[in-house]
C-alpha atoms as a PDB file:
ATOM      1  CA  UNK A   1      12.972 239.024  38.994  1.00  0.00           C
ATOM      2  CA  UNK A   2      16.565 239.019  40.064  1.00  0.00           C
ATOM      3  CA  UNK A   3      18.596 236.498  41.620  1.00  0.00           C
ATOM      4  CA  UNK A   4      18.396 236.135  45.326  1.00  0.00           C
ATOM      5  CA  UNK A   5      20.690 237.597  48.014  1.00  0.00           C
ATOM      6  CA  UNK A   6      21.671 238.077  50.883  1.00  0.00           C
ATOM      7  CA  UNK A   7      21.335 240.553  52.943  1.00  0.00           C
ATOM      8  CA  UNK A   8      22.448 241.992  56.453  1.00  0.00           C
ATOM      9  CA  UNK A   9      20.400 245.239  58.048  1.00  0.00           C
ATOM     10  CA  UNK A  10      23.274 248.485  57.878  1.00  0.00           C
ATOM     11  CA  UNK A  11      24.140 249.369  61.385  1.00  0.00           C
ATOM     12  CA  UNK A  12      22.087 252.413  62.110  1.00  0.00           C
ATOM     13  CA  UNK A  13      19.364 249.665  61.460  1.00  0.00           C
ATOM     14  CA  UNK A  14      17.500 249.942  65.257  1.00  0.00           C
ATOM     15  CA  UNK A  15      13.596 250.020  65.426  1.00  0.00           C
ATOM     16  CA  UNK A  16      11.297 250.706  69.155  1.00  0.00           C
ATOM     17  CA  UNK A  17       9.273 247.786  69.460  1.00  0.00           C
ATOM     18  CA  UNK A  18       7.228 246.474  71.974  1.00  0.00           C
ATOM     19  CA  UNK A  19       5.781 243.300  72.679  1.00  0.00           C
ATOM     20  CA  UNK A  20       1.451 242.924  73.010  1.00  0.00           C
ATOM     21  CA  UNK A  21       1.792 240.303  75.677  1.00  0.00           C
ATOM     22  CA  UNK A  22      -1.520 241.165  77.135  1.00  0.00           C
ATOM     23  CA  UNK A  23      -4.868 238.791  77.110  1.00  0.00           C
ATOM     24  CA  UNK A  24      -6.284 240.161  73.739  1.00  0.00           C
ATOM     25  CA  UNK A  25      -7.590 238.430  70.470  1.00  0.00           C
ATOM     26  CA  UNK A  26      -5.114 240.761  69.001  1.00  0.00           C
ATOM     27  CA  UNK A  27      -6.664 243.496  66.127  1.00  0.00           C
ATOM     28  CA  UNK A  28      -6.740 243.962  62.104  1.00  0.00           C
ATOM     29  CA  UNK A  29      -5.462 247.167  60.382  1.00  0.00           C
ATOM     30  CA  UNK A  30      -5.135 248.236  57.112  1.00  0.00           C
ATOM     31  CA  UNK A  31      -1.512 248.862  55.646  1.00  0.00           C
ATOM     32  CA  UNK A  32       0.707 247.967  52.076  1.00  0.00           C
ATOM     33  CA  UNK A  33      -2.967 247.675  50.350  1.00  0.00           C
ATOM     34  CA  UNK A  34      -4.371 244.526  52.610  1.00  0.00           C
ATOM     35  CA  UNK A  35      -5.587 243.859  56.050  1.00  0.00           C
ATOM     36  CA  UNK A  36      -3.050 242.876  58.619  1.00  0.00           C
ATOM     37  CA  UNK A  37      -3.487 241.198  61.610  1.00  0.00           C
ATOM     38  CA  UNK A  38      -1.394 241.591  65.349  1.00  0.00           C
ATOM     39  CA  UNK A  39      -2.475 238.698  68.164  1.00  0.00           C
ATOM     40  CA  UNK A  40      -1.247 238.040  71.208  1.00  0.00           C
ATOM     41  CA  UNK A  41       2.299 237.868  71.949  1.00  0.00           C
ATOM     42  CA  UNK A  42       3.407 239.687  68.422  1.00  0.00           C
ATOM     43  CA  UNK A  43       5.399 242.831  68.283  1.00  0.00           C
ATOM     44  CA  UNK A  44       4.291 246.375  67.293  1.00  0.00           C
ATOM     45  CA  UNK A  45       7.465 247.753  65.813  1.00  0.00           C
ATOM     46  CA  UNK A  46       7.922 251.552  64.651  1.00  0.00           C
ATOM     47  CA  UNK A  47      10.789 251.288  62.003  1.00  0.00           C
ATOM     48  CA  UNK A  48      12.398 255.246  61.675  1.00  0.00           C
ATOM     49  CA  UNK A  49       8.512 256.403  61.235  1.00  0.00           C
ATOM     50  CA  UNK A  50       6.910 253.423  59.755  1.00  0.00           C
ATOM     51  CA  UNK A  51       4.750 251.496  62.446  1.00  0.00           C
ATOM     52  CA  UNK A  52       3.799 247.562  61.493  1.00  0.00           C
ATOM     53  CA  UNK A  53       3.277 244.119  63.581  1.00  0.00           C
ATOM     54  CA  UNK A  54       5.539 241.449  63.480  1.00  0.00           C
ATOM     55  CA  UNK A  55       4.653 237.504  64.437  1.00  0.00           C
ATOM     56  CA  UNK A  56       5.864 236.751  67.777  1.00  0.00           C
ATOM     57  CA  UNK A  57       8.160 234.374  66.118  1.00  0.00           C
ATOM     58  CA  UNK A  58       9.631 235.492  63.474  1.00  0.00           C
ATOM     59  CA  UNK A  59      10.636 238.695  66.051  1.00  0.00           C
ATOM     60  CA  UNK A  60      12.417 236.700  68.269  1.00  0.00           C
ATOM     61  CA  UNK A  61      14.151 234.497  65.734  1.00  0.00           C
ATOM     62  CA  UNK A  62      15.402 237.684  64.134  1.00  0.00           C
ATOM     63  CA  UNK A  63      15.605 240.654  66.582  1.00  0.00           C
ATOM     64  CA  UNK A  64      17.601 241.342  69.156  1.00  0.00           C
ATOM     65  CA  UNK A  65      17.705 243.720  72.079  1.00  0.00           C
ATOM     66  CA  UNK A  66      20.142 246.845  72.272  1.00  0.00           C
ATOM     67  CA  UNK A  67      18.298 248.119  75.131  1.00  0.00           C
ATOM     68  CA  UNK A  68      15.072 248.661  76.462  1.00  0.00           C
ATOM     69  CA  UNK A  69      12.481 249.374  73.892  1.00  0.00           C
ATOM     70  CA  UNK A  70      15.210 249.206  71.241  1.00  0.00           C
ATOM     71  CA  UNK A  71      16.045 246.165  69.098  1.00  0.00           C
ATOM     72  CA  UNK A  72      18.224 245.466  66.344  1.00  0.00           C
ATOM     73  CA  UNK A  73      17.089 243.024  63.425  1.00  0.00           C
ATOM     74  CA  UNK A  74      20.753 240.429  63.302  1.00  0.00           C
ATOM     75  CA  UNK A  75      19.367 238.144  61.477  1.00  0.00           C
ATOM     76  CA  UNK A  76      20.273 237.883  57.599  1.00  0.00           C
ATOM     77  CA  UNK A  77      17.582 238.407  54.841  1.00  0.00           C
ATOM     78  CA  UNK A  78      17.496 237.188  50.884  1.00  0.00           C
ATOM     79  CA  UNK A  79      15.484 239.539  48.957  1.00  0.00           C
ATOM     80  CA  UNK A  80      15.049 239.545  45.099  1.00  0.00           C
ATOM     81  CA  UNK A  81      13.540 242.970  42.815  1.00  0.00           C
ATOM     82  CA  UNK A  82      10.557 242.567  41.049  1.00  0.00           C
ATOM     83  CA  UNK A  83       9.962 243.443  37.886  1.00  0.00           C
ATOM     84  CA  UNK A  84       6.050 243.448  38.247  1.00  0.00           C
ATOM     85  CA  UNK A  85       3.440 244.263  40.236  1.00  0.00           C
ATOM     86  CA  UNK A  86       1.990 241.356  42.438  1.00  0.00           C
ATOM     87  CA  UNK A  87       1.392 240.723  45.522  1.00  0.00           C
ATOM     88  CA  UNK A  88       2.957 238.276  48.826  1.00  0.00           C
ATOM     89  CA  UNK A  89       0.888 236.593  51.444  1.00  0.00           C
ATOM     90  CA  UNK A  90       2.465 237.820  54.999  1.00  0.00           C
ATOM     91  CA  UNK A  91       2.416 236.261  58.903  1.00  0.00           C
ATOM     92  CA  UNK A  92       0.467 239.317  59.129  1.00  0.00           C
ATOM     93  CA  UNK A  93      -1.698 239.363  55.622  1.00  0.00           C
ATOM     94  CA  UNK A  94      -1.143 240.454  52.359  1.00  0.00           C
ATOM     95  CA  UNK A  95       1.259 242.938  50.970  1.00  0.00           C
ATOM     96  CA  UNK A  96       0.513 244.323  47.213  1.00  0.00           C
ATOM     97  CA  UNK A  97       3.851 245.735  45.902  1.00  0.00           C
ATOM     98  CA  UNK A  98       4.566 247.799  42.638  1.00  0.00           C
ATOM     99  CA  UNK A  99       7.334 246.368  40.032  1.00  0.00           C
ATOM    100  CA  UNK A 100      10.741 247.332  41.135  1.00  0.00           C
ATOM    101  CA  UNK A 101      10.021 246.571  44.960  1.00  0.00           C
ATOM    102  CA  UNK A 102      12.135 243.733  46.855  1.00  0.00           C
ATOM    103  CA  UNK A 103      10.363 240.796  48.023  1.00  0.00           C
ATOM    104  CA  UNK A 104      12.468 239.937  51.059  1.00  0.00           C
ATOM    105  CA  UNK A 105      12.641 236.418  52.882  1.00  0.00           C
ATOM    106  CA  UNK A 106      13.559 236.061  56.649  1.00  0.00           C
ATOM    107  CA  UNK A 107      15.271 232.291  55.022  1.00  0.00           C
ATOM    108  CA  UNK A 108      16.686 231.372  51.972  1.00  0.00           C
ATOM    109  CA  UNK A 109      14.195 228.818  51.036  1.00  0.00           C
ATOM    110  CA  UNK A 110      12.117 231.699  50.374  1.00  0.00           C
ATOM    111  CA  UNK A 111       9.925 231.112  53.305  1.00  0.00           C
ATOM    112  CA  UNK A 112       8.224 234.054  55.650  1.00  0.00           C
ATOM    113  CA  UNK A 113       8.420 236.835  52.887  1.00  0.00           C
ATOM    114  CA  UNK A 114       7.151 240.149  52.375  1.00  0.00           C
ATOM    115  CA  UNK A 115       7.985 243.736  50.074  1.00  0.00           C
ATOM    116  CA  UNK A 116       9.756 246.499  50.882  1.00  0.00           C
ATOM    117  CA  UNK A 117      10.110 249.345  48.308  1.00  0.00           C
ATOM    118  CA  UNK A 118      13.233 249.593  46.817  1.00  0.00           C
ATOM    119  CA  UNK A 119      14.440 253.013  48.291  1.00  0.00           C
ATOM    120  CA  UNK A 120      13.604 252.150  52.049  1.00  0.00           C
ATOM    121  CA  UNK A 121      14.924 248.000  51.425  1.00  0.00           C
ATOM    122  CA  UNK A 122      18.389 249.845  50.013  1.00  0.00           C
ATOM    123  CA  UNK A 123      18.591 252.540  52.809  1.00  0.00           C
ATOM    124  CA  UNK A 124      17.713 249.764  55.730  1.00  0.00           C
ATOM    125  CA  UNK A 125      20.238 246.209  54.084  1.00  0.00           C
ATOM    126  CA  UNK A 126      23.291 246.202  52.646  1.00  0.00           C
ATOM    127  CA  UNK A 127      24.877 242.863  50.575  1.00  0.00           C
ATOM    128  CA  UNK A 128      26.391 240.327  52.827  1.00  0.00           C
ATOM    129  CA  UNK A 129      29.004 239.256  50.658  1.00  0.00           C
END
């Protein structure tokens, strides 16, 4: 693996998301090769296409609103490429990513992780420094 980074998202960087803030035990899907889970109070985000959950927390310690609907991730990342296949427990589950993908950090202790392929990580970040 590579050295960690940091990383800031570019500016055209603006997902829809909206809040499940309704009375529900939440639901499982099936997405980056594992089961994920949404519950109460998390976010159901559609990134440019790409629909996913994200924990309640880690959404409002890193997103911010634009507008209604519309929310811009402000918060830094540190991501590192792989150079094997593996796999990275999530909030949400488990992600299984191919060698070359990032694994990306929402801290630089390396704590609340997941993968992004490189193509997609290198079209959404840019280098901070």
């Amino acid at each position: 693996m590579t050295a960690r980074q940091k990383y800031l998202k570019r500016a055209q960087g603006e997902v829809i998301a909206v809040q499940l803030d309704l009375d529900t035990d939440g639901f499982t899907y099936r997405k980056w090769g594992g089961e994920q889970s949404c519950k109460s109070g998390d976010w159901i985000v559609n990134n440019g296409g790409d629909v996913y959950s994200v924990d309640r927390d880690t959404f409002a310690s890193t997103y911010r609103a634009q507008s209604p609907g519309l929310y811009r991730k402000v918060a830094p990342v540190w991501a590192e490429l792989t150079d094997s296949d593996g796999s990275i427990k999530t909030r949400e589950g488990v992600t299984h990513y191919e060698a070359g993908a990032y694994l990306v950090f929402n801290d630089e202790d390396g704590n609340d992780g997941y993968a992004v392929e490189a193509p997609a990580f290198e079209a959404m970040y840019e280098p901070a420094d």
